[in-house]
Protein backbone atom coordinates (compact mmCIF):
# COMPACT_ATOMS: atom_id res chain seq x y z
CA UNK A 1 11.04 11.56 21.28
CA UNK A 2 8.38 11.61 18.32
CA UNK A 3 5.18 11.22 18.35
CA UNK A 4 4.16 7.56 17.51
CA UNK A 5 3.13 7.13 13.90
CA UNK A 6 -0.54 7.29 13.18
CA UNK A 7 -2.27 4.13 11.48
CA UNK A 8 -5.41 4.59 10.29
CA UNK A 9 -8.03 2.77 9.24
CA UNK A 10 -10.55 5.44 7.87
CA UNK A 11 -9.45 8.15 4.84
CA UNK A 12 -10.36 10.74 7.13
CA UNK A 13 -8.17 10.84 9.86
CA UNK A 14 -4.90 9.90 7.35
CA UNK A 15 -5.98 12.39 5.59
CA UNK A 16 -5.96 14.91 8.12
CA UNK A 17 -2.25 13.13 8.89
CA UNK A 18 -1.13 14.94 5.82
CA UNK A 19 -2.80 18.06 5.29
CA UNK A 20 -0.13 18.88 2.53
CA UNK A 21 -0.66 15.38 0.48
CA UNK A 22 2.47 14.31 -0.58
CA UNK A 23 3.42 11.29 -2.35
CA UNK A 24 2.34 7.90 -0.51
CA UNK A 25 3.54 4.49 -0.49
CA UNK A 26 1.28 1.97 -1.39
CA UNK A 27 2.11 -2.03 -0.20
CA UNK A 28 0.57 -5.35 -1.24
CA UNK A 29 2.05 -7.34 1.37
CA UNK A 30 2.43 -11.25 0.22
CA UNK A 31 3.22 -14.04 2.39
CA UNK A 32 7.37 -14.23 0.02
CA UNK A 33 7.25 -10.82 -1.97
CA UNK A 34 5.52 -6.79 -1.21
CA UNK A 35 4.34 -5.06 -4.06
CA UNK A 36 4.79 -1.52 -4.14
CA UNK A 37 2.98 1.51 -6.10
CA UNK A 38 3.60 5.17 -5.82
CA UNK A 39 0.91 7.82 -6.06
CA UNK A 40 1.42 11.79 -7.47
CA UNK A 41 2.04 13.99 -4.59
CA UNK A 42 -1.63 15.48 -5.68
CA UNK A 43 -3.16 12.07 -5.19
CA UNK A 44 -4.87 11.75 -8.98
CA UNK A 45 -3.31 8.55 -10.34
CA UNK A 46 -1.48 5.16 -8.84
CA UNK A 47 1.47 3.81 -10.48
CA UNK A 48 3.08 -0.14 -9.77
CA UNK A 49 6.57 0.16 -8.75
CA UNK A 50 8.85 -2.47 -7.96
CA UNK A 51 8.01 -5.77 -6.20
CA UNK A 52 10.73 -6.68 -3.51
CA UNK A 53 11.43 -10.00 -2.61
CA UNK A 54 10.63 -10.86 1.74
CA UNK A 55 13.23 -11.32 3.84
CA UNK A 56 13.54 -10.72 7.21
CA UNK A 57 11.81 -7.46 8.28
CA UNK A 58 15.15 -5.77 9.25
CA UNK A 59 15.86 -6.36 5.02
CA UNK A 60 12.73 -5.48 4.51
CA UNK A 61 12.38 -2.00 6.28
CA UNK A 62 15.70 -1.15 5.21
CA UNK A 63 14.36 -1.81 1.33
CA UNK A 64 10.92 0.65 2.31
CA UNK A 65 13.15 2.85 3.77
CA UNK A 66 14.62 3.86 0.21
CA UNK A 67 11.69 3.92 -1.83
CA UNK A 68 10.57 6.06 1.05
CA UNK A 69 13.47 8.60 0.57
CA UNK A 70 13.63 8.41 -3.07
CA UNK A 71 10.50 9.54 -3.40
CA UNK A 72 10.17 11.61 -0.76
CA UNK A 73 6.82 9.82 0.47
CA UNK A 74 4.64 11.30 3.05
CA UNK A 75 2.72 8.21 4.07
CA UNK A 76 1.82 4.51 3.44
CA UNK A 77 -1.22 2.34 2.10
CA UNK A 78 -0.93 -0.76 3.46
CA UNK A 79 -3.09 -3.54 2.03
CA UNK A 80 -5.49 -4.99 4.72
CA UNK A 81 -6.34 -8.92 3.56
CA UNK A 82 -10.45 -8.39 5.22
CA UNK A 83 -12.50 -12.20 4.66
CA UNK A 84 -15.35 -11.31 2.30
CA UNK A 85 -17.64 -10.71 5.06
CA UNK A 86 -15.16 -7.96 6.34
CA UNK A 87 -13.94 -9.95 9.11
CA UNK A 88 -10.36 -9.94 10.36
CA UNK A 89 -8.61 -13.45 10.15
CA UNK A 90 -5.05 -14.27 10.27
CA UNK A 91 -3.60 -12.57 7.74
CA UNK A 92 -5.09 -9.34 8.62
CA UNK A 93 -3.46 -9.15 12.18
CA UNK A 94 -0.83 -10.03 10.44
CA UNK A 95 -0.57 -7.16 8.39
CA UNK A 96 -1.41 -4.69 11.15
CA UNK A 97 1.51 -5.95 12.84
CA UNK A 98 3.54 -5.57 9.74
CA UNK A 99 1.68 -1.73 10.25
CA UNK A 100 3.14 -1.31 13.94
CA UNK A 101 6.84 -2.42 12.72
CA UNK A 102 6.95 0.45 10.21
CA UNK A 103 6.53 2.45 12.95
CA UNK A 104 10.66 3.67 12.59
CA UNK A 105 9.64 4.90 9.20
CA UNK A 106 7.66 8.00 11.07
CA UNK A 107 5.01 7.99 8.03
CA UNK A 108 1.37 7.80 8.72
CA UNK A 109 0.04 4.43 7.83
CA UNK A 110 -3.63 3.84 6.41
CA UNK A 111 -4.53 0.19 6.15
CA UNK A 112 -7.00 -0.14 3.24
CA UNK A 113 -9.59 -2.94 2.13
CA UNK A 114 -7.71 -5.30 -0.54
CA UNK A 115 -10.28 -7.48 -1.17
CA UNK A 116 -10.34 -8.31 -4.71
CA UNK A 117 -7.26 -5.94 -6.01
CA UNK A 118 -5.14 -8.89 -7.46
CA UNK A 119 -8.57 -9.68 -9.06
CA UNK A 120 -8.59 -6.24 -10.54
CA UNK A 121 -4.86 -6.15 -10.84
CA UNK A 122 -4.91 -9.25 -13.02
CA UNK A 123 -7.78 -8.36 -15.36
CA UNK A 124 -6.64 -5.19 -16.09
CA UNK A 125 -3.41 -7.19 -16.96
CA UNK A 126 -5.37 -9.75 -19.20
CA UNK A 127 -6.66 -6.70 -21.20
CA UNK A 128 -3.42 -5.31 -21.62
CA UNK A 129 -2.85 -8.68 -23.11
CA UNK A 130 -0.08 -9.33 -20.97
CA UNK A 131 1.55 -13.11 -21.02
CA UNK A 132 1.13 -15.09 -18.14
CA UNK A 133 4.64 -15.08 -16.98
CA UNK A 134 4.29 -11.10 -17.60
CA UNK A 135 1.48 -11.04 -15.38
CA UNK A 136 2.81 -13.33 -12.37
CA UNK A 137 6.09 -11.51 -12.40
CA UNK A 138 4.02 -7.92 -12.03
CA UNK A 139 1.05 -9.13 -10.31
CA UNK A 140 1.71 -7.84 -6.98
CA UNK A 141 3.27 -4.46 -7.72
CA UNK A 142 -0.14 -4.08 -9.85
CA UNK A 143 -2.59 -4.99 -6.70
CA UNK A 144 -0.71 -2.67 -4.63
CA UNK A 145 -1.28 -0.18 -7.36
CA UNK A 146 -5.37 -0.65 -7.14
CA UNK A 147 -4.94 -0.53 -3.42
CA UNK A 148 -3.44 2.77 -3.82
CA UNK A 149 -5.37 4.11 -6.25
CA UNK A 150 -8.81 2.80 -4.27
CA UNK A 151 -7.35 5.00 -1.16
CA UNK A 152 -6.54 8.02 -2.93
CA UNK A 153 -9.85 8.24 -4.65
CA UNK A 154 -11.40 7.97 -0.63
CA UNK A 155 -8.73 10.65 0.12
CA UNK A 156 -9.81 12.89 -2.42
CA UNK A 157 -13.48 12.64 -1.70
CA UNK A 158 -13.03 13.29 1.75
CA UNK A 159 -11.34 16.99 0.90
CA UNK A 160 -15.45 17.62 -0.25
């Protein structure tokens, strides 16, 4: 049987998870959609990608599991919802669970800080001058893209 999947809290050890890099995953996890952004298997630069609609998680593992295999991703950031003090309320244990039940996707799974990335998502959106129905419609693809990116700049400083 395989190993059970890693899920990491710290760039370090998810980094050491994938020695090679590799293209990751990147999820903004919303209470009726999940934003998703891929990253370059060299981890430079985060990109939104599509943002799929909740259902129940059997739909929505099945929908992770092809953005998994069509881009060949190595491993996951998964948006962790901290309180501003850094404390870990409700929706953060939910998202770890969320964490455990990707655990048939065999990926390594780092669960990053998203405090303020739909903050950052949306003003980078406003200067863009994107409409507002523009920016609701992309809004969470775009935070998981700043969660991604955020985690990828950690990963790449931690190679030093």
């Amino acid at each position: 049987m395989d190993a059970k999947p890693i899920i990491a809290t710290g760039a370090l050890e998810f980094g050491d998870a994938l020695p090679d890099g590799g293209v990751l995953l990147g999820l903004d996890l919303g209470t009726k959609t999940i934003g998703t952004a891929f990253c370059d298997a060299g981890w430079s630069f985060a990109s939104p990608g599509k943002t799929l609609k909740r259902g129940k998680f059997t739909h929505d593992l099945s929908e992770l599991e092809k953005l998994v295999s069509q881009r060949m991703a190595k491993g996951i950031v998964l948006g962790l919802p901290l309180n501003m003090d850094g404390s870990q309320g409700p929706r953060a244990q939910s998202s770890r669970a969320y964490a455990r039940n990707l655990a048939p996707l065999g990926l390594p799974i780092l669960l990053w800080d998203e405090r303020w990335s739909t903050t950052s998502a949306e003003s980078a959106m406003i200067a863009q001058d994107l409409s507002r129905a523009k920016r609701a419609e992309r809004i969470d693809s775009h935070a998981a893209a700043v969660i991604l990116q955020a985690a990828i700049d950690a990963l790449a400083g931690s190679a030093f």
